[in-house]
Protein backbone atom coordinates (compact mmCIF):
# COMPACT_ATOMS: atom_id res chain seq x y z
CA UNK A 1 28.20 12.24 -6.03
CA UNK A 2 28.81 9.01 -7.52
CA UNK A 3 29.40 5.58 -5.45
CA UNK A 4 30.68 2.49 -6.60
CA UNK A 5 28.36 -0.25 -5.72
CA UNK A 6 29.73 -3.42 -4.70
CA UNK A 7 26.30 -5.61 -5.46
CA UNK A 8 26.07 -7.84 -8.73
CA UNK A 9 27.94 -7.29 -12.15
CA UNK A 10 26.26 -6.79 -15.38
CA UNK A 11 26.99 -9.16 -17.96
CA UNK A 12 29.90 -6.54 -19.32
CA UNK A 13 31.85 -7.01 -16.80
CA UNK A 14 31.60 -3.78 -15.19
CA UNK A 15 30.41 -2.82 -12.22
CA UNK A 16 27.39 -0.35 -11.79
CA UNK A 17 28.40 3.55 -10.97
CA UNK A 18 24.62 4.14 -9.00
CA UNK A 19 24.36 7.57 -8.26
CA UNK A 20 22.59 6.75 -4.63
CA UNK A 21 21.97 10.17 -3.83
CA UNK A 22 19.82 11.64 -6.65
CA UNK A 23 17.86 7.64 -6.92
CA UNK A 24 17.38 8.02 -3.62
CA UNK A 25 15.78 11.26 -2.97
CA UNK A 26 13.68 10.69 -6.08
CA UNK A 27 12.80 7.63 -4.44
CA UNK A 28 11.91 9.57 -1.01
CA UNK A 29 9.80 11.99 -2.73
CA UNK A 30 7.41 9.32 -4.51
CA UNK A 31 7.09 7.59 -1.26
CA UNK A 32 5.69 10.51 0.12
CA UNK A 33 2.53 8.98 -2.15
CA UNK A 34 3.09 5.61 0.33
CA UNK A 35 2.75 7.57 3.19
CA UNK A 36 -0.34 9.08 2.16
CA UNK A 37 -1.41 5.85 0.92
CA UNK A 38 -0.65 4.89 5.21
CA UNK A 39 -2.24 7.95 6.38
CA UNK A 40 -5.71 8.20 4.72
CA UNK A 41 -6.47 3.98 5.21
CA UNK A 42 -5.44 4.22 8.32
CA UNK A 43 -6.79 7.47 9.65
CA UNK A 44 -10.15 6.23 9.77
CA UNK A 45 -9.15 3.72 12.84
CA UNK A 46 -8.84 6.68 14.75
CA UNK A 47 -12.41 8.18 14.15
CA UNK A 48 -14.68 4.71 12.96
CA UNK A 49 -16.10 5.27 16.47
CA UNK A 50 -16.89 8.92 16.35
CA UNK A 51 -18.51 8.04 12.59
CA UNK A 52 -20.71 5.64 13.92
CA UNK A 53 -21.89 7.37 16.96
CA UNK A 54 -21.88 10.64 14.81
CA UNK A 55 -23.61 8.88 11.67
CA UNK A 56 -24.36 5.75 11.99
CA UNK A 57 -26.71 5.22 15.11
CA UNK A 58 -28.25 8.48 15.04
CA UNK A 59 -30.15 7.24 11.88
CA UNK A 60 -30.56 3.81 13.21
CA UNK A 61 -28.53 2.10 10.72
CA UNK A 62 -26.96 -1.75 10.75
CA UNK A 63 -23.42 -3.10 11.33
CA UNK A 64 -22.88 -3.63 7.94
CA UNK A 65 -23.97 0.12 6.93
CA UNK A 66 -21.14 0.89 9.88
CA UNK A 67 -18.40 -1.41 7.99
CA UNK A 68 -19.59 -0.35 4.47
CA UNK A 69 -19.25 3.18 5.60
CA UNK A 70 -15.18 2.91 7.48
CA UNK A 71 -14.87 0.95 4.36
CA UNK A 72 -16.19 3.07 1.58
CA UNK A 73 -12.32 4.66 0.96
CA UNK A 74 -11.61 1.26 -0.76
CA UNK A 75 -14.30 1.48 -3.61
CA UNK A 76 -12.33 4.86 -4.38
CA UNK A 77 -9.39 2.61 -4.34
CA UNK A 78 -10.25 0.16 -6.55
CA UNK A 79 -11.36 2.83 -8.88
CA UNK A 80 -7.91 4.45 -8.70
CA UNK A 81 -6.77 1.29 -9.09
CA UNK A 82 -8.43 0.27 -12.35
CA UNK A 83 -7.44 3.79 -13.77
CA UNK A 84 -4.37 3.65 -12.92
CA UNK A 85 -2.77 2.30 -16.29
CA UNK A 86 -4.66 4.64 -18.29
CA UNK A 87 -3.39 7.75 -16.02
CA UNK A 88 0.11 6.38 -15.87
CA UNK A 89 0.17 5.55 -19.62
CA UNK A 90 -1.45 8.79 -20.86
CA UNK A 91 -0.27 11.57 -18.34
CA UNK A 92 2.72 9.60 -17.42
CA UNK A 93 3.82 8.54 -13.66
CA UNK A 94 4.98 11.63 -12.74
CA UNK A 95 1.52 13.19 -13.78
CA UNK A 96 -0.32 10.84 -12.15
CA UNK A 97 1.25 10.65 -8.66
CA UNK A 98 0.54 14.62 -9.23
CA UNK A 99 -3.24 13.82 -9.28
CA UNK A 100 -3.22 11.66 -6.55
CA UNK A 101 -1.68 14.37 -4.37
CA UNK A 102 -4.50 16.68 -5.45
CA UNK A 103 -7.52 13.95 -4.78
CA UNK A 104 -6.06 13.53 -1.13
CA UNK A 105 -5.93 17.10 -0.70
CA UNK A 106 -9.70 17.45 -1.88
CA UNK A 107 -10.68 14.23 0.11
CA UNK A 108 -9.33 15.29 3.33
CA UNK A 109 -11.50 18.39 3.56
CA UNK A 110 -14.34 17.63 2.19
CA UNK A 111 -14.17 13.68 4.63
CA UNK A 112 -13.54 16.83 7.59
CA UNK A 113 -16.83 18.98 6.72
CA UNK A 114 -18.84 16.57 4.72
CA UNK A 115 -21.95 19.17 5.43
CA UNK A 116 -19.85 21.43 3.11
CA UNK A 117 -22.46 24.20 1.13
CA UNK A 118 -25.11 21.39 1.48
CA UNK A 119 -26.01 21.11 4.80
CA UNK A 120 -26.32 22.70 8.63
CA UNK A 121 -23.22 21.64 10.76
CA UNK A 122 -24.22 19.02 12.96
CA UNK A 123 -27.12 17.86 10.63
CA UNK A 124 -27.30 13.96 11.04
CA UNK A 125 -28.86 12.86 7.91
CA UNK A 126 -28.54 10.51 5.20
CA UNK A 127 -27.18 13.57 2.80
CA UNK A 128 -23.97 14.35 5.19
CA UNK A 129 -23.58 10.35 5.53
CA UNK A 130 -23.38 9.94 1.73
CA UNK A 131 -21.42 12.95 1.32
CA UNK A 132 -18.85 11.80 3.77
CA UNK A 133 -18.35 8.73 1.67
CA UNK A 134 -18.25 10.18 -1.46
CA UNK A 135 -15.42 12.37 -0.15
CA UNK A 136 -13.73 8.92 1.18
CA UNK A 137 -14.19 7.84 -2.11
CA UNK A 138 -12.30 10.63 -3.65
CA UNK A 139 -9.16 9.85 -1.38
CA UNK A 140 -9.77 6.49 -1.99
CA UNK A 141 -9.21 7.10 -5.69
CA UNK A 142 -5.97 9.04 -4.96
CA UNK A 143 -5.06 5.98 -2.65
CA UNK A 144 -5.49 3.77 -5.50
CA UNK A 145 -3.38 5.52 -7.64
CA UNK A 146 -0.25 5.84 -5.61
CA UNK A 147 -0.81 2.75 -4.59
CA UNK A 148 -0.14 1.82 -8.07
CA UNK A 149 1.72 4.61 -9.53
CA UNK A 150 4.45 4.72 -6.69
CA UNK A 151 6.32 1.64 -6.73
CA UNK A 152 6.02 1.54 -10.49
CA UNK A 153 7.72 5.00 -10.42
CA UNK A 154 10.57 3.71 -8.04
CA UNK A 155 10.48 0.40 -9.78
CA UNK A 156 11.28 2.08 -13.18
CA UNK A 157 13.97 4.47 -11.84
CA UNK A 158 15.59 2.00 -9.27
CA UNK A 159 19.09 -0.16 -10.22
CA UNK A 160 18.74 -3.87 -10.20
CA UNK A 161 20.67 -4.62 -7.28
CA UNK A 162 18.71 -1.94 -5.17
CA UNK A 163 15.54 -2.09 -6.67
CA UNK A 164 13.73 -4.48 -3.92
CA UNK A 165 14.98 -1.96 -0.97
CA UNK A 166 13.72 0.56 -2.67
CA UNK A 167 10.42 -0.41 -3.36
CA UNK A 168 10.18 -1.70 -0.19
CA UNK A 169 10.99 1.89 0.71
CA UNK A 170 7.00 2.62 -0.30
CA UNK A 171 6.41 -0.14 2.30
CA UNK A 172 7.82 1.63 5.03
CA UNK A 173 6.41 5.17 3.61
CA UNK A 174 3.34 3.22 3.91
CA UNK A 175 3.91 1.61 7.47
CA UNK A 176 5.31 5.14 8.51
CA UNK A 177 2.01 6.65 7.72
CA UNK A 178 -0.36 4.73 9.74
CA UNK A 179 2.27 4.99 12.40
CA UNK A 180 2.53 9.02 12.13
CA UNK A 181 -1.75 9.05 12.01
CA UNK A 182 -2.06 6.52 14.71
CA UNK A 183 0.20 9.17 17.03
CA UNK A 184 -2.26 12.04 15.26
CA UNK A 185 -5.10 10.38 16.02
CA UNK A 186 -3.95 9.85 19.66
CA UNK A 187 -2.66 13.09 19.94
CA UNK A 188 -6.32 14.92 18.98
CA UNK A 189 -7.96 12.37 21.70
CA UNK A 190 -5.86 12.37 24.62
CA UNK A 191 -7.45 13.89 27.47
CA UNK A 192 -10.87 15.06 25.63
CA UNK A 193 -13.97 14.11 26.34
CA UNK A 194 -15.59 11.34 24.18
CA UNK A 195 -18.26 13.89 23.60
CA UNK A 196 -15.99 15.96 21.88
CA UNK A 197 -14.17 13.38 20.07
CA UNK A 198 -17.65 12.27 18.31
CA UNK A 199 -18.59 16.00 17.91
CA UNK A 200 -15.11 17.47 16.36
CA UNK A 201 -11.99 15.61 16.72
CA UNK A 202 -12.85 13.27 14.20
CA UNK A 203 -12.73 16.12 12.04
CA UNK A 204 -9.57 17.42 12.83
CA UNK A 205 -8.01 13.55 12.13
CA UNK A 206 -9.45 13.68 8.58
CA UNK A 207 -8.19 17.74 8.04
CA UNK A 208 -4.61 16.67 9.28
CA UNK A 209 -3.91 14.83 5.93
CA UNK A 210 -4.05 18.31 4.07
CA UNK A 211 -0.67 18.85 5.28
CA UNK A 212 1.45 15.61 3.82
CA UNK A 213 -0.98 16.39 0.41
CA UNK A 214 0.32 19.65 -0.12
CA UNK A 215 3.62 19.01 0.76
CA UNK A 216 3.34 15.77 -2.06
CA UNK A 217 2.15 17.73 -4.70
CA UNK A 218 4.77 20.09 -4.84
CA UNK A 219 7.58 18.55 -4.17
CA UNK A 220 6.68 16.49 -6.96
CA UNK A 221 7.38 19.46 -9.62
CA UNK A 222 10.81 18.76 -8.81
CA UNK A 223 11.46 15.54 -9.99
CA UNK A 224 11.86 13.50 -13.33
CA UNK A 225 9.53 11.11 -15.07
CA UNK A 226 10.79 7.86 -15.24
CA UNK A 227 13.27 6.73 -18.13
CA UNK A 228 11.03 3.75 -18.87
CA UNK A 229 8.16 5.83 -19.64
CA UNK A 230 10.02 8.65 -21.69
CA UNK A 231 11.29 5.70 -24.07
CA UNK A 232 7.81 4.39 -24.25
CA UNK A 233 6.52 8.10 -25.48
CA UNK A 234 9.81 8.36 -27.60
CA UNK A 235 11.38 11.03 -25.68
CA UNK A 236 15.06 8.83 -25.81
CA UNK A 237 17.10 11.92 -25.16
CA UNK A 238 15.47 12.82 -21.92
CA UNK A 239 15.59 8.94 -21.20
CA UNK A 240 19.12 8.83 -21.58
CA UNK A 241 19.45 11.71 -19.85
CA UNK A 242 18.36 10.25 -16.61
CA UNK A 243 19.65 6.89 -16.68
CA UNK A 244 23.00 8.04 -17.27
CA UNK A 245 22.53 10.14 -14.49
CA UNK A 246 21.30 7.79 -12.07
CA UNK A 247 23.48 4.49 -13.34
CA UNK A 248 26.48 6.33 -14.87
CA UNK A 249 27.87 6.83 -18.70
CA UNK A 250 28.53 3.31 -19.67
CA UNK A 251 25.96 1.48 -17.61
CA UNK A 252 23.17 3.97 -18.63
CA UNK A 253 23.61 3.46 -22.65
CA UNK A 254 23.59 -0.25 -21.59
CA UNK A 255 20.02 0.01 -20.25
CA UNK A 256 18.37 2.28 -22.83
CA UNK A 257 19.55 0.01 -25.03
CA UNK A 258 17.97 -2.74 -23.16
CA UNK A 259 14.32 -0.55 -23.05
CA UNK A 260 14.62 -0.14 -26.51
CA UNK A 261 14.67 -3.43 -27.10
CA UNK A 262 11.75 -4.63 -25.24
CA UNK A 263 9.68 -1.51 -26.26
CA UNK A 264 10.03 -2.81 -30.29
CA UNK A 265 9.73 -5.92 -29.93
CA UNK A 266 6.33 -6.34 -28.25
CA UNK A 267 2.88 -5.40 -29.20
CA UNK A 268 1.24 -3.89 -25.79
CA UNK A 269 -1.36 -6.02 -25.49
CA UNK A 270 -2.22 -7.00 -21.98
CA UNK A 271 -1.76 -10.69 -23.13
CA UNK A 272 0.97 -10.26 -24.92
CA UNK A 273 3.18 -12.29 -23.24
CA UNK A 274 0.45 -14.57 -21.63
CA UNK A 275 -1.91 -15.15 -19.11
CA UNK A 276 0.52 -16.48 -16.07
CA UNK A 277 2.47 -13.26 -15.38
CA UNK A 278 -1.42 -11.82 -15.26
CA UNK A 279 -2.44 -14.21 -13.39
CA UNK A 280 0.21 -14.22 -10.46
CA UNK A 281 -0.09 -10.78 -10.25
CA UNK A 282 -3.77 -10.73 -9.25
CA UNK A 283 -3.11 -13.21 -7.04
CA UNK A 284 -0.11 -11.81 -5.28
CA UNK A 285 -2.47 -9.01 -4.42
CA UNK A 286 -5.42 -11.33 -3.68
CA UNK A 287 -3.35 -13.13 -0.70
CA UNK A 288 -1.57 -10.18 0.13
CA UNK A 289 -5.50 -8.85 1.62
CA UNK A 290 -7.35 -12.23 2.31
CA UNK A 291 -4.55 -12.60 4.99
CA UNK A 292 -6.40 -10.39 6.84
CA UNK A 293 -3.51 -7.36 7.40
CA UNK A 294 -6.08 -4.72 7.06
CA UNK A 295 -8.42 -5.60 9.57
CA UNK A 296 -6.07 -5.21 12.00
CA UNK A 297 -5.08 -1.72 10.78
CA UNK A 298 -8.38 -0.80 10.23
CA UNK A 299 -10.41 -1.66 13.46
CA UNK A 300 -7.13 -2.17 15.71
CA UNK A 301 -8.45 -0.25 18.51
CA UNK A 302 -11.56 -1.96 18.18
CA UNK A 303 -10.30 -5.14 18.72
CA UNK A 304 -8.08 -4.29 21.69
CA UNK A 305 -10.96 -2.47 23.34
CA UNK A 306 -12.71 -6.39 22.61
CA UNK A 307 -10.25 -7.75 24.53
CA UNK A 308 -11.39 -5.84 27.45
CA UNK A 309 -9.18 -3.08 27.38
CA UNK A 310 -9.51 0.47 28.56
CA UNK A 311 -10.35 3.36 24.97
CA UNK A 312 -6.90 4.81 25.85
CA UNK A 313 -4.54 1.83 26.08
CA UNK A 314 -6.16 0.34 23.28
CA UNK A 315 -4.77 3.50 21.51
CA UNK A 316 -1.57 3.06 22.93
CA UNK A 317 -1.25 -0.75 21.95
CA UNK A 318 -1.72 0.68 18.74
CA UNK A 319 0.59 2.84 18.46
CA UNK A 320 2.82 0.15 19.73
CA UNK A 321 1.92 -2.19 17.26
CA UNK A 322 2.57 0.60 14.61
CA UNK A 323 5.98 0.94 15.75
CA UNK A 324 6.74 -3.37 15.25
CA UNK A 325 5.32 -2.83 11.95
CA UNK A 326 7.97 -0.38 11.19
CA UNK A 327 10.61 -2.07 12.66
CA UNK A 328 9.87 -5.27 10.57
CA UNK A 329 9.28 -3.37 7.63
CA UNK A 330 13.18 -2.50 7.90
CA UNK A 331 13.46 -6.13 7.97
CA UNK A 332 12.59 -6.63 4.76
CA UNK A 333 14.44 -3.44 3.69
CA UNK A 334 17.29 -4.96 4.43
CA UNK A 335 16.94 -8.10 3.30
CA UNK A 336 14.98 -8.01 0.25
CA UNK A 337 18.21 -7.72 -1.91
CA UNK A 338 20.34 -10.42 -0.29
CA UNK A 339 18.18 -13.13 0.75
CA UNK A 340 15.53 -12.94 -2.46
CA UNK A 341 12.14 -12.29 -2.65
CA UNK A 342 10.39 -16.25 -2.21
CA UNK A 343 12.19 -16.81 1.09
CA UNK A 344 11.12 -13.97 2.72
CA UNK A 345 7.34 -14.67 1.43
CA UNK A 346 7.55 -18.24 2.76
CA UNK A 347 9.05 -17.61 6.04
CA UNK A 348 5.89 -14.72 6.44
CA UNK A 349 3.29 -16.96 5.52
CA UNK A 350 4.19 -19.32 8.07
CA UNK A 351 4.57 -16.80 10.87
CA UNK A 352 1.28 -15.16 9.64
CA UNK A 353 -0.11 -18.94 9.71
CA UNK A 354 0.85 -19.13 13.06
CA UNK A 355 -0.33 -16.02 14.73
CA UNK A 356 -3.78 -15.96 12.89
CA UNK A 357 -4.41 -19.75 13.97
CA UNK A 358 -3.01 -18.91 17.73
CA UNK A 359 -5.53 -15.65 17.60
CA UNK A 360 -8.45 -17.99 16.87
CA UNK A 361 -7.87 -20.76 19.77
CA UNK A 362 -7.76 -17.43 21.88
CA UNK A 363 -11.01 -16.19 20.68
CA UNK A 364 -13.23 -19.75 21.03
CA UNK A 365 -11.97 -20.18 24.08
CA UNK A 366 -12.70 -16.95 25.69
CA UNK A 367 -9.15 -16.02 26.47
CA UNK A 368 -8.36 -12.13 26.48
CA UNK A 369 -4.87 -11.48 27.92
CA UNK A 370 -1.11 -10.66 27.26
CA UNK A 371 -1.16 -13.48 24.77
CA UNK A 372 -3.56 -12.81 22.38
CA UNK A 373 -1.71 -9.54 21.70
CA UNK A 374 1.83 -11.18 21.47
CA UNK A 375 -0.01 -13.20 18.30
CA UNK A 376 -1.00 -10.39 17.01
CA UNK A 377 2.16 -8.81 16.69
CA UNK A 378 3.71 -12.24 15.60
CA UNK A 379 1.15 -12.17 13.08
CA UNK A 380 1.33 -8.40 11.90
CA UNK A 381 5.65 -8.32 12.04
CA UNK A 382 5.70 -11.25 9.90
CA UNK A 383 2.94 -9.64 7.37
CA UNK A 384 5.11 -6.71 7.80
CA UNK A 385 8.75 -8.20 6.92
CA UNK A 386 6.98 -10.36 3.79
CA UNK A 387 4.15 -9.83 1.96
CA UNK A 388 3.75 -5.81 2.73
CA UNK A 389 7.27 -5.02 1.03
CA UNK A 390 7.83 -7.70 -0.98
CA UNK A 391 4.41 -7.98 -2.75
CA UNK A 392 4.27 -4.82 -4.06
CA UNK A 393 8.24 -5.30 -5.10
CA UNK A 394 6.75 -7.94 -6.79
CA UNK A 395 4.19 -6.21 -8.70
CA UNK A 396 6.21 -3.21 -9.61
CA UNK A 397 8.92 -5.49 -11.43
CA UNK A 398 7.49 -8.58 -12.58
CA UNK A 399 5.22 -7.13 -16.22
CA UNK A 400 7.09 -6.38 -19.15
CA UNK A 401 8.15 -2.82 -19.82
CA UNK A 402 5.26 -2.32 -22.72
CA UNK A 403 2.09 -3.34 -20.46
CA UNK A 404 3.06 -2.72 -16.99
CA UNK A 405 0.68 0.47 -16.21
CA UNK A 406 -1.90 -1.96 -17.42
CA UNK A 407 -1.12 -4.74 -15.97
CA UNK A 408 -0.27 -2.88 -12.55
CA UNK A 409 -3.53 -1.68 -12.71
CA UNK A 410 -5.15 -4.93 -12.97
CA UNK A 411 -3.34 -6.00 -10.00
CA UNK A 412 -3.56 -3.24 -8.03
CA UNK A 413 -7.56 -3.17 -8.20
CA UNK A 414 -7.97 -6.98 -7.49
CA UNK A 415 -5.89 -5.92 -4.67
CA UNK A 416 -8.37 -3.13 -3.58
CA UNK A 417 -11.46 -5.57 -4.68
CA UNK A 418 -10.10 -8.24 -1.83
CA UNK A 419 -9.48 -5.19 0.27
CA UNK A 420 -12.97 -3.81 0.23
CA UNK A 421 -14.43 -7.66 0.59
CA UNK A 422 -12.28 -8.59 3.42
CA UNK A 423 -12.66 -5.48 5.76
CA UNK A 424 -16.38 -4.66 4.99
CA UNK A 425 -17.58 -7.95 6.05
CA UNK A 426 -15.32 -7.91 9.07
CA UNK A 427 -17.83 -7.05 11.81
CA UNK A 428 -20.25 -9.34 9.93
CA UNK A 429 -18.37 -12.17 10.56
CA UNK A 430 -16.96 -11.35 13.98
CA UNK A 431 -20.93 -11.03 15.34
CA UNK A 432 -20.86 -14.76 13.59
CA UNK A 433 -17.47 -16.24 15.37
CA UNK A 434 -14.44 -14.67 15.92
CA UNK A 435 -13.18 -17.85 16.33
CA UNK A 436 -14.14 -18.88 12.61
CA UNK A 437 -13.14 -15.33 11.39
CA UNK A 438 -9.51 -15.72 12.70
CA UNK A 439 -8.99 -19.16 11.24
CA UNK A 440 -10.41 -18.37 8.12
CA UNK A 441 -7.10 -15.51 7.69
CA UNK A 442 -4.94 -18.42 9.15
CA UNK A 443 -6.31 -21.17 6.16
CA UNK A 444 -5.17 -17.96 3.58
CA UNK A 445 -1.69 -17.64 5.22
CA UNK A 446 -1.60 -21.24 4.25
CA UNK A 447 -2.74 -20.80 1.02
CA UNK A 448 -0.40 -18.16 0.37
CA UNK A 449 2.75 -19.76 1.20
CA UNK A 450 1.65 -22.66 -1.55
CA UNK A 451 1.34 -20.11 -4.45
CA UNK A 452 4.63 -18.64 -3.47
CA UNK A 453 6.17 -21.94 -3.59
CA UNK A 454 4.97 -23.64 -7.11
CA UNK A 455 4.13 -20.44 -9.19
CA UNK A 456 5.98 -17.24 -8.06
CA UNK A 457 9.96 -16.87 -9.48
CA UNK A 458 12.47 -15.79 -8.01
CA UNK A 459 13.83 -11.94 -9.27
CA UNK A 460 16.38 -10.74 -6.88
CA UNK A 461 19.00 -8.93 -9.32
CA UNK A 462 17.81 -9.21 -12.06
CA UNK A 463 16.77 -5.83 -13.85
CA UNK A 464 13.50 -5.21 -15.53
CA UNK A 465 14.69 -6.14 -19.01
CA UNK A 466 15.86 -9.61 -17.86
CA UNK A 467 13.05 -10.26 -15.94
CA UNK A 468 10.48 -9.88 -18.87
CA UNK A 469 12.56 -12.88 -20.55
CA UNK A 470 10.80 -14.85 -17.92
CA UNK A 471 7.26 -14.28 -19.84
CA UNK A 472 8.63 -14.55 -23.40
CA UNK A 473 7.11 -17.46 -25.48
């Protein structure tokens, strides 16, 4: 069915036909990748308990063997990461996100019996340890690459004027994950004994993500590679194909025309059209982690049980906080397109600011209460309406057509890099000062909100094509 969409015109004159229905359930079948992505980071805040009574204290092993270990996912990522343009340029995005669904599926066993033909069930040794991290690993790979893969697949199929909701579509896949794990997680634990929680139902959190893996990887068969990527690999007929479907007849020739154009012109260098576009995007994914988001997705129950409440409601406040992270996410969703993609970036930062600075006045001065978790929600629903969406909007749309898998990759593994850095050394720095910890994600909210404001540009409606003039010498 074809609607008339009333957003911006092209510079023919004519308004875009979008075929809504077939972009968008293309679109809802690669954020099945986002959820995943959501799922297997955030199932581990459900079980990082169980691990380290299971694992870690039985062999008499550190805090920072603990965080390494809840945190050993992200090294996969950052591998998948770094791959990520070669998979996506060589098998193609379709291909890719294909793997991915395959590595969770492999992951999410193997992270649920890590004593797998090796060793005895039960066996609490330094063999089932490092085999339960080299499993993590292996989602964290597939993690990496949808992290990457997905919004470049939605980027590259997506109309201008609806690109940013979208990709911020993979936000809310994301979001929608840890919310659907968190309820999982919750689920497996209620009313069990903590004995049995450490002993088994940690495994059955991990085995749950067999089912969204599955369902991933074959609903994938069913869709199209991306027109970007079929021009790039000179398969223009198939291109065509599906941009006329998606944008209609006349608009569709229009933007082949457009991808043809950028695909000859450049060499595919990764500096081919300088060092600044590289350079934001590293650092769009750098501040998008040193805020501190994932350490309070990761260790969320954690820190409510710090604040002196009960196992159970500190399951329950996370949930809770799950469902204001979806809620802003469709914030963002919704605004993304109208209001532009600097404004909402700015107005996060500050709230982020805000919250993390409030959270840290809390901590030195010994206050636990209501409070402390209004902050944190102030803090995670203005992460959650800014730079969760709208950074990886970013990414997917602001490299040139001929490096973006490369460049995307680059981005994506800094991203992973800052991860892993900020969440391993998390209970590190909270046995320092909780205080200092909290203020030191307040000084990067800061930070952010300056590199938003002199170095990021503005690329609400604009399509791909016309942003890459942007980086043209």
């Amino acid at each position: 069915m074809q609607i008339i969409d009333s957003g911006p015109q092209y510079s023919s004159g004519a308004k875009a036909e979008i075929n809504m229905t077939y972009v968008t359930v293309l679109t809802l079948v690669a954020t099945l990748g986002g959820l995943l992505f959501g799922y297997d980071t955030a199932v581990i805040s459900g079980a990082e308990k169980s691990i380290q009574e299971y694992l870690i204290i039985p062999l008499g092993l550190s805090s920072l063997a603990h965080g390494a270990t809840i945190s050993s996912a992200l090294i996969g990522c950052i591998i998948g990461g770094a791959v990520s343009g070669y998979f996506s340029s060589k098998l193609g995005r379709k291909k890719s996100l294909m793997l991915a669904a395959f590595l969770f599926f492999i992951s999410a066993l193997g992270a649920a019996y890590p004593e797998f033909l090796f060793f005895k069930h039960g066996e609490h040794s330094i063999g089932v340890l490092l085999a339960f991290n080299f499993y993590r690993i292996i989602g964290g790979i597939g993690v990496g690459l949808a992290s990457a893969v997905c919004p470049m697949y939605i980027g590259e199929i997506a109309p201008a004027e609806v690109r940013g909701r979208l990709v911020s579509l993979n936000q809310f896949a994301i979001i929608f994950g840890m919310l659907v794990v968190y309820f999982v997680n919750w689920g497996i634990a209620d009313g069990k004994s903590v004995e049995w929680i450490n002993d088994i139902g940690w495994r059955y959190m991990f085995l749950s993500l067999t089912i969204p893996a599955a369902l991933f990887g074959i609903l994938l068969f069913f869709v199209p590679e991306t027109p970007r990527y079929l021009t790039l690999i000179k398969k223009d007929d198939e291109a065509l194909k599906i941009l006329t479907k998606i944008n209609g007849q006349l608009r569709g020739h229009q933007i082949f025309n457009e991808i043809k154009g950028t695909v000859a012109e450049h060499k595919s260098e990764i500096f081919a059209f300088g060092k600044t576009v590289i350079i934001i995007g590293i650092l769009l994914s750098v501040f998008q982690q040193f805020v501190g988001i994932n350490v309070a997705l990761y260790y969320a129950p954690r820190i409510f049980e710090s604040m002196g409440v009960h196992k159970d409601a500190s399951m329950l406040q996370t949930v809770v906080m799950g469902l204001v992270n979806v809620v802003f996410t469709v914030v963002a969703i919704f605004t993304v397109d109208k209001w532009g993609r600097k404004p909402l970036l700015i107005v996060g930062s500050i709230g982020m600011a805000i919250g993390m600075f409030a959270i840290a006045i809390f901590s030195y001065l010994h206050i636990i209460g209501i409070a402390t978790l209004v902050f944190i929600i102030v803090y995670t629903a203005s992460f959650m309406m800014s730079w969760g969406p709208i950074c990886w909007v970013l990414i997917s749309e602001l490299f040139p057509n001929k490096i973006r898998g490369g460049a995307i990759a680059i981005a994506v593994a800094a991203q992973w890099a800052a991860n892993y850095l900020i969440s391993s050394t998390y209970p590190f720095m909270m046995e320092f000062s909780g205080a200092f910890t909290y203020g030191f994600y307040g000084v990067m909210s800061v930070l952010s909100l300056l590199f938003v404001w002199k170095m990021v540009p503005e690329t609400k409606g604009k399509s791909l094509e016309e942003i890459e003039t942007l980086w043209k010498k």
